[in-house]
N, C-alpha and C. Protein backbone atom coordinates (compact mmCIF):
# COMPACT_ATOMS: atom_id res chain seq x y z
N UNK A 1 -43.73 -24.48 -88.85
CA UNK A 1 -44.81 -23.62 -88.38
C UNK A 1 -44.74 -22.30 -89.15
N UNK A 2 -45.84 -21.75 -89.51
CA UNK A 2 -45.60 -20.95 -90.49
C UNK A 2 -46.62 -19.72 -89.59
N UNK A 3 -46.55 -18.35 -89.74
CA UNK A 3 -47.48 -17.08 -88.97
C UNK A 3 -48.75 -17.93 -88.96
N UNK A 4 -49.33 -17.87 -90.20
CA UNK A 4 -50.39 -18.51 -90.43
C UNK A 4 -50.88 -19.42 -89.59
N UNK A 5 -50.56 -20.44 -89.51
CA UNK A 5 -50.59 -21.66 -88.32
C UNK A 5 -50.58 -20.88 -87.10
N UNK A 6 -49.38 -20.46 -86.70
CA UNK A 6 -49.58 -19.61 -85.19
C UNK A 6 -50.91 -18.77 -84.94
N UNK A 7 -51.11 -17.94 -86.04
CA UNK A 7 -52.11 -16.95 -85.53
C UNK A 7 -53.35 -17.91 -85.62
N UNK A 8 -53.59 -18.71 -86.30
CA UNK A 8 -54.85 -19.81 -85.99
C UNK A 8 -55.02 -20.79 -84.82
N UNK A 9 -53.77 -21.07 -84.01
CA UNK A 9 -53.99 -21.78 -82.71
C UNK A 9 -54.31 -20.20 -81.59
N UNK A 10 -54.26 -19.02 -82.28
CA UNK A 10 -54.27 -17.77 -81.22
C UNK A 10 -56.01 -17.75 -80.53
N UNK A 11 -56.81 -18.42 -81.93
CA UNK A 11 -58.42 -18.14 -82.41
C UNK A 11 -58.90 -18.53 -81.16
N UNK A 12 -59.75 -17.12 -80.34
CA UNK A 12 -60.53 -17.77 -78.89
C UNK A 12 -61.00 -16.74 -78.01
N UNK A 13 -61.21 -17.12 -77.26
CA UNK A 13 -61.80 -15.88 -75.88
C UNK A 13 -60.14 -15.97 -75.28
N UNK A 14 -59.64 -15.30 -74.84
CA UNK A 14 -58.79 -14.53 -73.64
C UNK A 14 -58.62 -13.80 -72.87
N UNK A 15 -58.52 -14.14 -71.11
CA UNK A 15 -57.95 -12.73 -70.50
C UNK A 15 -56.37 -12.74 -70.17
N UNK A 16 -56.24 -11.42 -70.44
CA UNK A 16 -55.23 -11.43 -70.04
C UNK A 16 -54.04 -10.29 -69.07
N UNK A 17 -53.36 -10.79 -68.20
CA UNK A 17 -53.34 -9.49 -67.08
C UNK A 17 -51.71 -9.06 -67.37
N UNK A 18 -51.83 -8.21 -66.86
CA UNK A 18 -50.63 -6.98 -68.01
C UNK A 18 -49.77 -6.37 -66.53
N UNK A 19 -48.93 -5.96 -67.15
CA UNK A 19 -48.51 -4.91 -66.33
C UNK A 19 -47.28 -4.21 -67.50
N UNK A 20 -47.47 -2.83 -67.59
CA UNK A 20 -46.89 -1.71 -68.14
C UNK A 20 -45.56 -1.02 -67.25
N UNK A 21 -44.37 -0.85 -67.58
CA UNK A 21 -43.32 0.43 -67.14
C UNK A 21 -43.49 1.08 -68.57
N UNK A 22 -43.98 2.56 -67.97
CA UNK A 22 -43.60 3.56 -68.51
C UNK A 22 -42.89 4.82 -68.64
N UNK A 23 -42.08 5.09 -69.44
CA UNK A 23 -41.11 6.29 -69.46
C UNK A 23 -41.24 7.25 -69.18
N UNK A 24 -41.06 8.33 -68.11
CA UNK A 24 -39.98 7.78 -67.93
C UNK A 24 -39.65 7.49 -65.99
N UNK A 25 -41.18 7.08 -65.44
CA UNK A 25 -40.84 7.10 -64.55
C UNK A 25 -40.84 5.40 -64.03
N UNK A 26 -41.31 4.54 -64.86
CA UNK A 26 -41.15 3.59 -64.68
C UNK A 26 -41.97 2.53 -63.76
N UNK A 27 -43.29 3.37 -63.61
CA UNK A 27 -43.61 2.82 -62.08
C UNK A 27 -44.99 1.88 -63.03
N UNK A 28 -44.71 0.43 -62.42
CA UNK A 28 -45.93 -0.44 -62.80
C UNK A 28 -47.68 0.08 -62.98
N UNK A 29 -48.05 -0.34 -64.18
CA UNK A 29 -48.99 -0.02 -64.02
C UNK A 29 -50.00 -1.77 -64.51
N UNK A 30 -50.33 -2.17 -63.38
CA UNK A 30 -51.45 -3.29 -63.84
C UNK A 30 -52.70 -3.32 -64.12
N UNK A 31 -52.77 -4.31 -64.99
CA UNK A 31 -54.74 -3.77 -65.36
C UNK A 31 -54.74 -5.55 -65.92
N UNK A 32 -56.34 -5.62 -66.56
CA UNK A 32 -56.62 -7.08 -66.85
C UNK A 32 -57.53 -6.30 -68.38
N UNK A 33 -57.43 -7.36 -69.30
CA UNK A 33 -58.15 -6.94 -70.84
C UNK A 33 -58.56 -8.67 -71.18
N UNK A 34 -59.62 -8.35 -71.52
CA UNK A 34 -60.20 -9.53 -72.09
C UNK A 34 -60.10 -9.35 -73.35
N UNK A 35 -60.06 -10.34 -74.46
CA UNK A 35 -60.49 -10.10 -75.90
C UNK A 35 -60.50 -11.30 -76.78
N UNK A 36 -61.28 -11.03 -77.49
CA UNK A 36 -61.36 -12.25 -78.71
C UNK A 36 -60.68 -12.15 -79.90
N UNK A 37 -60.15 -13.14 -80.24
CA UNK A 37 -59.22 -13.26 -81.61
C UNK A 37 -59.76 -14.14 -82.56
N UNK A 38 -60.22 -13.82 -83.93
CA UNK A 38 -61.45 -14.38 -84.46
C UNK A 38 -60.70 -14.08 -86.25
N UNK A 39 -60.95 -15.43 -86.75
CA UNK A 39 -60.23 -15.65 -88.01
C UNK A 39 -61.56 -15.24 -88.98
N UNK A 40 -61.65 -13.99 -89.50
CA UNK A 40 -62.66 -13.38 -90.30
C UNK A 40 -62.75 -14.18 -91.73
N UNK A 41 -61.24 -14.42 -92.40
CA UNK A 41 -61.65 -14.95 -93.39
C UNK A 41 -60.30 -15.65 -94.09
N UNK A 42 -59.74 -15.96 -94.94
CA UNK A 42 -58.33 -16.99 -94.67
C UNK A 42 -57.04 -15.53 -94.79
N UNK A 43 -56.56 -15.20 -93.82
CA UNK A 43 -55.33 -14.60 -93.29
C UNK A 43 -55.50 -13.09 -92.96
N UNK A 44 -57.27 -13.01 -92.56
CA UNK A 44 -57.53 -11.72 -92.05
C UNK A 44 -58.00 -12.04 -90.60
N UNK A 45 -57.89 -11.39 -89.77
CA UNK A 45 -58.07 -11.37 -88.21
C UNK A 45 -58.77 -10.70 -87.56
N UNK A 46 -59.26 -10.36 -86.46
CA UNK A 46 -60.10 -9.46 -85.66
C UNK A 46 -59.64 -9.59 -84.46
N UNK A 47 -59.28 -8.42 -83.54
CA UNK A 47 -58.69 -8.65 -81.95
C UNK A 47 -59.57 -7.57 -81.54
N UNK A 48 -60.70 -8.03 -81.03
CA UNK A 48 -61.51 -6.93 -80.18
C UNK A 48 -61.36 -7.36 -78.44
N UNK A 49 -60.82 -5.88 -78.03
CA UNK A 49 -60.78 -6.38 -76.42
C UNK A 49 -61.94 -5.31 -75.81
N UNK A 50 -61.67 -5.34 -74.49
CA UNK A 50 -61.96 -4.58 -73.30
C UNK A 50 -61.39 -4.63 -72.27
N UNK A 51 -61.06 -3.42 -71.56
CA UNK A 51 -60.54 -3.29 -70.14
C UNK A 51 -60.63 -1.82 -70.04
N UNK A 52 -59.35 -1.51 -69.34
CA UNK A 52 -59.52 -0.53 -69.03
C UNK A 52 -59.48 0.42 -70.55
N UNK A 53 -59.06 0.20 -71.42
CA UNK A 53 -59.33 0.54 -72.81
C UNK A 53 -60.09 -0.32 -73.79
N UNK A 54 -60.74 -0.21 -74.71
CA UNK A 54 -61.97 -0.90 -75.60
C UNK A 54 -61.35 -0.56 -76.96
N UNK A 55 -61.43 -1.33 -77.83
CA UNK A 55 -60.85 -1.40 -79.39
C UNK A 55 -61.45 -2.76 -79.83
N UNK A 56 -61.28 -2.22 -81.46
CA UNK A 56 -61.21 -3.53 -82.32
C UNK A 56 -60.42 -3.39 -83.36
N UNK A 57 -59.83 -4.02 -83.79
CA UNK A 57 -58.49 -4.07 -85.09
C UNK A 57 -58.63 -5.26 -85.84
N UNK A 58 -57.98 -4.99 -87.18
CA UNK A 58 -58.39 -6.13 -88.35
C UNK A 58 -56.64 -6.44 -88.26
N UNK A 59 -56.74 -7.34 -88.64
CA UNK A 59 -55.28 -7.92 -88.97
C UNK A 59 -55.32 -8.39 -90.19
N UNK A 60 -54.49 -8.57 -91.27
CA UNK A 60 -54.33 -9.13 -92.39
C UNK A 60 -52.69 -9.78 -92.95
N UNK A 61 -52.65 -10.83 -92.85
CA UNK A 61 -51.54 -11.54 -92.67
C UNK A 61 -51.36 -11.92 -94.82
N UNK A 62 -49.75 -10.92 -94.96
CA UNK A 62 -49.49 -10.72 -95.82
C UNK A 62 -48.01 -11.49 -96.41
N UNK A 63 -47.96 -12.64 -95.88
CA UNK A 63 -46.55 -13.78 -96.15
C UNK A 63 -46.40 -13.30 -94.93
N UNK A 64 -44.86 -12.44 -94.50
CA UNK A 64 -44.35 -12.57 -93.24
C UNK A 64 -44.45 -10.76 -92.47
N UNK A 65 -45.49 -10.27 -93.05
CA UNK A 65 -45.87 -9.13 -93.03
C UNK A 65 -47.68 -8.95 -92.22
N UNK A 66 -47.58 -8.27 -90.97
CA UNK A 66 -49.30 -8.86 -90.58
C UNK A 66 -49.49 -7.10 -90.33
N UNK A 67 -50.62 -6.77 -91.08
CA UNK A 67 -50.81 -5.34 -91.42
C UNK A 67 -52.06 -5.16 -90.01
N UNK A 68 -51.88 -4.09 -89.31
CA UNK A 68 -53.08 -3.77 -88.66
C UNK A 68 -53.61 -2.72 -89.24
N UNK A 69 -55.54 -2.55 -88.73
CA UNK A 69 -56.12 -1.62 -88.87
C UNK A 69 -55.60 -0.62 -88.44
N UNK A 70 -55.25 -0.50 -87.15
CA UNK A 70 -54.65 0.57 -86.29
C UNK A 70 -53.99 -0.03 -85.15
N UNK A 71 -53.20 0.69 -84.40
CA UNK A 71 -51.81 0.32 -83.00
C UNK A 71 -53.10 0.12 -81.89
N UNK A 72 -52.57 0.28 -81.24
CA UNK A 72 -52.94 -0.52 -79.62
C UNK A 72 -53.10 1.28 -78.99
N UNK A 73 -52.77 2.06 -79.31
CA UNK A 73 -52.69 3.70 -79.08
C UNK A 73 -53.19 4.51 -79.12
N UNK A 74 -53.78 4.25 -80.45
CA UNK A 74 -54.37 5.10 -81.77
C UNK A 74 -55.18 4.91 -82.60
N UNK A 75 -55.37 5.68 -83.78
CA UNK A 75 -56.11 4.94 -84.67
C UNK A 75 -55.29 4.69 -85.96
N UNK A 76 -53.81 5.11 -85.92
CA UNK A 76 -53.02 4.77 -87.37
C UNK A 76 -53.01 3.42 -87.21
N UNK A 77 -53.09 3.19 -88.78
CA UNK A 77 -52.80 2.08 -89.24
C UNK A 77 -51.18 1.30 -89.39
N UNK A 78 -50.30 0.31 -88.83
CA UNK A 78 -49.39 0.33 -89.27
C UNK A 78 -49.19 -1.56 -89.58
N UNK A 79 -47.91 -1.52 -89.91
CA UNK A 79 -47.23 -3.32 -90.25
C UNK A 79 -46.19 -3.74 -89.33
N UNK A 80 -45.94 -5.04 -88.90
CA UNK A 80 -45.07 -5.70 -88.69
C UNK A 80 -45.00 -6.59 -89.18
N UNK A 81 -43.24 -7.04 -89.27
CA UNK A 81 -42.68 -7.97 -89.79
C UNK A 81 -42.94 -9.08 -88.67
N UNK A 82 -43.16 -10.03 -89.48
CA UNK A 82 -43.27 -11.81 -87.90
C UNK A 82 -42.08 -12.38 -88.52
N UNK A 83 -41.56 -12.69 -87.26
CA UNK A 83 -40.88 -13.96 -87.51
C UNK A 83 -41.01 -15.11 -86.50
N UNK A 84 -40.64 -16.34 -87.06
CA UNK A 84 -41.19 -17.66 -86.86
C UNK A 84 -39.98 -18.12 -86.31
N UNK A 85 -39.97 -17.94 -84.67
CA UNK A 85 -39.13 -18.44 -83.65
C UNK A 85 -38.63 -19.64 -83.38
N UNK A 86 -40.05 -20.68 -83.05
CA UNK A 86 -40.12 -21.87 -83.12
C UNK A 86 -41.68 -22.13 -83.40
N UNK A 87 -41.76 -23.43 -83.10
CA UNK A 87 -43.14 -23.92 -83.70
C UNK A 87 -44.51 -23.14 -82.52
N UNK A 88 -43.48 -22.82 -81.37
CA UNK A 88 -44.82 -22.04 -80.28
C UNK A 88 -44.86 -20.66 -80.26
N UNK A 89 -43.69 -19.69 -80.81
CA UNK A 89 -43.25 -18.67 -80.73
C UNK A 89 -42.99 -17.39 -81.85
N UNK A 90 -43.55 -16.57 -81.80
CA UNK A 90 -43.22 -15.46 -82.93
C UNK A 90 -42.95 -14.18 -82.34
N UNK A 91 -42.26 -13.55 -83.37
CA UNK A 91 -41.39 -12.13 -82.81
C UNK A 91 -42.12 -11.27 -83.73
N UNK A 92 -42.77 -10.19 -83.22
CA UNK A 92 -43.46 -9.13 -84.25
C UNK A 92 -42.41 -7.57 -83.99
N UNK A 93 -42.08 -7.27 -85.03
CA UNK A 93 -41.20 -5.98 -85.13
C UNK A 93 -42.38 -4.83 -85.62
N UNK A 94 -42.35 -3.62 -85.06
CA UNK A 94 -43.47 -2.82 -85.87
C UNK A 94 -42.84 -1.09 -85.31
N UNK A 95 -42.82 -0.22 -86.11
CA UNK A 95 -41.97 1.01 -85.83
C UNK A 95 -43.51 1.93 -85.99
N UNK A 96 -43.92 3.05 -85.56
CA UNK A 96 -44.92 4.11 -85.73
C UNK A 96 -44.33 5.37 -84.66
N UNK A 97 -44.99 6.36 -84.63
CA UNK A 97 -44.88 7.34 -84.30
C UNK A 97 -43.38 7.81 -83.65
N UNK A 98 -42.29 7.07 -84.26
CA UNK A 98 -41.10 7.49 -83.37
C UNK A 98 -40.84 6.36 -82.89
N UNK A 99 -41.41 5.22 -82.49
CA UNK A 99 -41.07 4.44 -81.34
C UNK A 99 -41.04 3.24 -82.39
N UNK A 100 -39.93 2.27 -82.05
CA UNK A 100 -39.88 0.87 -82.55
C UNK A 100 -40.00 0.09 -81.71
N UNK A 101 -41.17 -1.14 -81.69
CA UNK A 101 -41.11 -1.98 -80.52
C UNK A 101 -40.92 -3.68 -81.41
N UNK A 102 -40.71 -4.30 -80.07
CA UNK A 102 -40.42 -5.83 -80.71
C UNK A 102 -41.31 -6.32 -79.17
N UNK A 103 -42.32 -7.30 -80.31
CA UNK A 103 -43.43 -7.82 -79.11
C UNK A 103 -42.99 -9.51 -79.55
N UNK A 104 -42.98 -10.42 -78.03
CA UNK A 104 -42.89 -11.57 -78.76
C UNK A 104 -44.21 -12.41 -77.74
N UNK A 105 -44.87 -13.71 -78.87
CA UNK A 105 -46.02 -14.07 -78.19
C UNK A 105 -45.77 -15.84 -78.20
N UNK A 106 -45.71 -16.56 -77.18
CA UNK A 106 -45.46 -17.65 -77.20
C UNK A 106 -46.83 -18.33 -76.56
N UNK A 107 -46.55 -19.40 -77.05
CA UNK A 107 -47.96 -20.24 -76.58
C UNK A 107 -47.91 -21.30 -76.06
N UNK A 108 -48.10 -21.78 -74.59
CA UNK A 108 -47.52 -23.01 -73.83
C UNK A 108 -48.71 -23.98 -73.57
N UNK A 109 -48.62 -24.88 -72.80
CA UNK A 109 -49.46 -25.79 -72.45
C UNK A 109 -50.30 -26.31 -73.38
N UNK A 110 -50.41 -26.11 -74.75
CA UNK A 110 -51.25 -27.10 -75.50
C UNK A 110 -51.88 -26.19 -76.06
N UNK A 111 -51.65 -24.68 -75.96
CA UNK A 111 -52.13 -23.31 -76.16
C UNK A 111 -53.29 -23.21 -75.59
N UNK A 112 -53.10 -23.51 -74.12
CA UNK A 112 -54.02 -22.68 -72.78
C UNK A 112 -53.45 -21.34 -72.75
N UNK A 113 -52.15 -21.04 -72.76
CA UNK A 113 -51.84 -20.25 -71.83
C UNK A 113 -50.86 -19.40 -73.17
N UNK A 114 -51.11 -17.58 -73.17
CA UNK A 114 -49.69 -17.38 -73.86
C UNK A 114 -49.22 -16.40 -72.91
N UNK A 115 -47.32 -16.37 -73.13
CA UNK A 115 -46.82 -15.53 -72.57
C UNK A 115 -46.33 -14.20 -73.69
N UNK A 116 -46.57 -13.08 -73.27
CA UNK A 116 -46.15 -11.72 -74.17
C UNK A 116 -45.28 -10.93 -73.40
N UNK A 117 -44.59 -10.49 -74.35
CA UNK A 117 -43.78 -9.32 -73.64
C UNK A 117 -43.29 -8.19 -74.70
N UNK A 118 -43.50 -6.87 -74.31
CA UNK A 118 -43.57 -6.02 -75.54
C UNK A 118 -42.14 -5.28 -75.00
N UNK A 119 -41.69 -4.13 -75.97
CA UNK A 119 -40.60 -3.37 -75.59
C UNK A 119 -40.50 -2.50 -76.38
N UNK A 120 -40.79 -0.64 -76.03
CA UNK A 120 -40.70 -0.10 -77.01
C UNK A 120 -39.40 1.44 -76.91
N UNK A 121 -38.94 1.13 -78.04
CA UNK A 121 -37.62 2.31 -77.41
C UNK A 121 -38.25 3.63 -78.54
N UNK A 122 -37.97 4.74 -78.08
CA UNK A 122 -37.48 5.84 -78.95
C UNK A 122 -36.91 5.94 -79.46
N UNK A 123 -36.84 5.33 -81.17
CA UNK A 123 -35.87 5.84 -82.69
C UNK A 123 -34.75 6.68 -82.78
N UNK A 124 -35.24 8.05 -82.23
CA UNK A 124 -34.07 8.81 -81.92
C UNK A 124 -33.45 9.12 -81.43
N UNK A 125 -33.42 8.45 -80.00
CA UNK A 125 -32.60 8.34 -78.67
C UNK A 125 -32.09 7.29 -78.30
N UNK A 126 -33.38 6.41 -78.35
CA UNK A 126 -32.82 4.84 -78.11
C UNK A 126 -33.28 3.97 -76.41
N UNK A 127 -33.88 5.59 -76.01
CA UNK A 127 -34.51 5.41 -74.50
C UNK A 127 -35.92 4.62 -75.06
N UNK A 128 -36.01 3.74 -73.35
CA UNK A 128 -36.93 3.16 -73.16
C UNK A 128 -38.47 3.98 -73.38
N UNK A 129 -39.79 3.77 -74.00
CA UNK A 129 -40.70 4.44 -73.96
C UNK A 129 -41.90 3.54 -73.32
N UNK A 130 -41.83 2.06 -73.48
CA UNK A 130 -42.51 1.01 -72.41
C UNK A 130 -42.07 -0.01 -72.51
N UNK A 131 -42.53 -1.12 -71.28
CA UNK A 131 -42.11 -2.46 -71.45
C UNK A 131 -43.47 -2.64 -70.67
N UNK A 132 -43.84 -4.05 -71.47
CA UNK A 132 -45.40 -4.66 -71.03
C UNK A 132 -44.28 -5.93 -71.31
N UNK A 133 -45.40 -6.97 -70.17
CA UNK A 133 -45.11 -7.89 -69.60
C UNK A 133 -46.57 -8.60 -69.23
N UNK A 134 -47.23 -9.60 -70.31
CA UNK A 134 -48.64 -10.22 -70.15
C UNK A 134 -48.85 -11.76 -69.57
N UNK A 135 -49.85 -11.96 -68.76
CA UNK A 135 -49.89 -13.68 -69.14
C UNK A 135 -51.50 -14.02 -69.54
N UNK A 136 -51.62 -14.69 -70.81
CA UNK A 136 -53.08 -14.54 -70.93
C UNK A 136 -53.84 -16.06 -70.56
N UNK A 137 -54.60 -16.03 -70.40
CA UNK A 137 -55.27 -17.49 -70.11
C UNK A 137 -56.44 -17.42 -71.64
N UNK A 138 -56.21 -18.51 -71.92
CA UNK A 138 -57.85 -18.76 -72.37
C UNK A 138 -58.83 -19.20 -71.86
N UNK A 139 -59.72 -18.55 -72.28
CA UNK A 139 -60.75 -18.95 -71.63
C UNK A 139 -62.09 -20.06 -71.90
């Protein structure tokens, strides 16, 4: 299984319901985001959601390198490294503003269903700055 392959069984409508701890008080925050993941052209991407926040981002899948338009935050642009877990599973590493997180996205049931879970610490401390915890359905 190669990124490539993974991020093409990702291609679809999804919702998916979240819940956030954030630093540093830790207290859950749940919400629901819908979004579509849409293969623009061979190893470029599109993840436009909505919820309680609205975005769209390009992805461009560069060997084992998947470049975004911009973070989930903001509007910088940054990269993560993928790696190829197993044939259902990938680990995305990506560092910006101070914070390094490691998001991993697995895909069960025949890829109905994925499970995510993000984790992001502070570079120069090493403290927690969030942990998200998703389950998305397709739809």
């Amino acid at each position: 299984m190669t990124a490539l392959q993974f991020l093409r069984r990702t291609v679809g409508d999804w919702s998916s319901e979240r819940r956030y701890l954030f630093a540093p008080k830790l207290k859950p925050v749940n919400m629901t985001t819908e979004f579509k993941f849409d293969e623009l052209a061979y190893g470029v991407f599109q993840v436009v959601w909505n919820g309680q926040t609205s975005g769209t981002m390009e992805l461009t899948l560069d060997g084992d390198t998947l470049h975004r338009s911009r973070d989930y935050f903001g509007d910088g642009a940054n990269s993560s490294k993928i790696e190829v877990i197993d044939h259902d599973c990938i680990v995305l590493r990506t560092e910006y503003d101070g914070t390094r997180f490691r998001e991993e996205v697995r895909l069960i049931e025949a890829d109905c269903f994925r499970l995510r879970q993000t984790v992001g610490y502070n570079v120069k401390t090493g403290q927690l700055v969030l942990a998200g915890q998703y389950f998305e359905t397709r739809l």
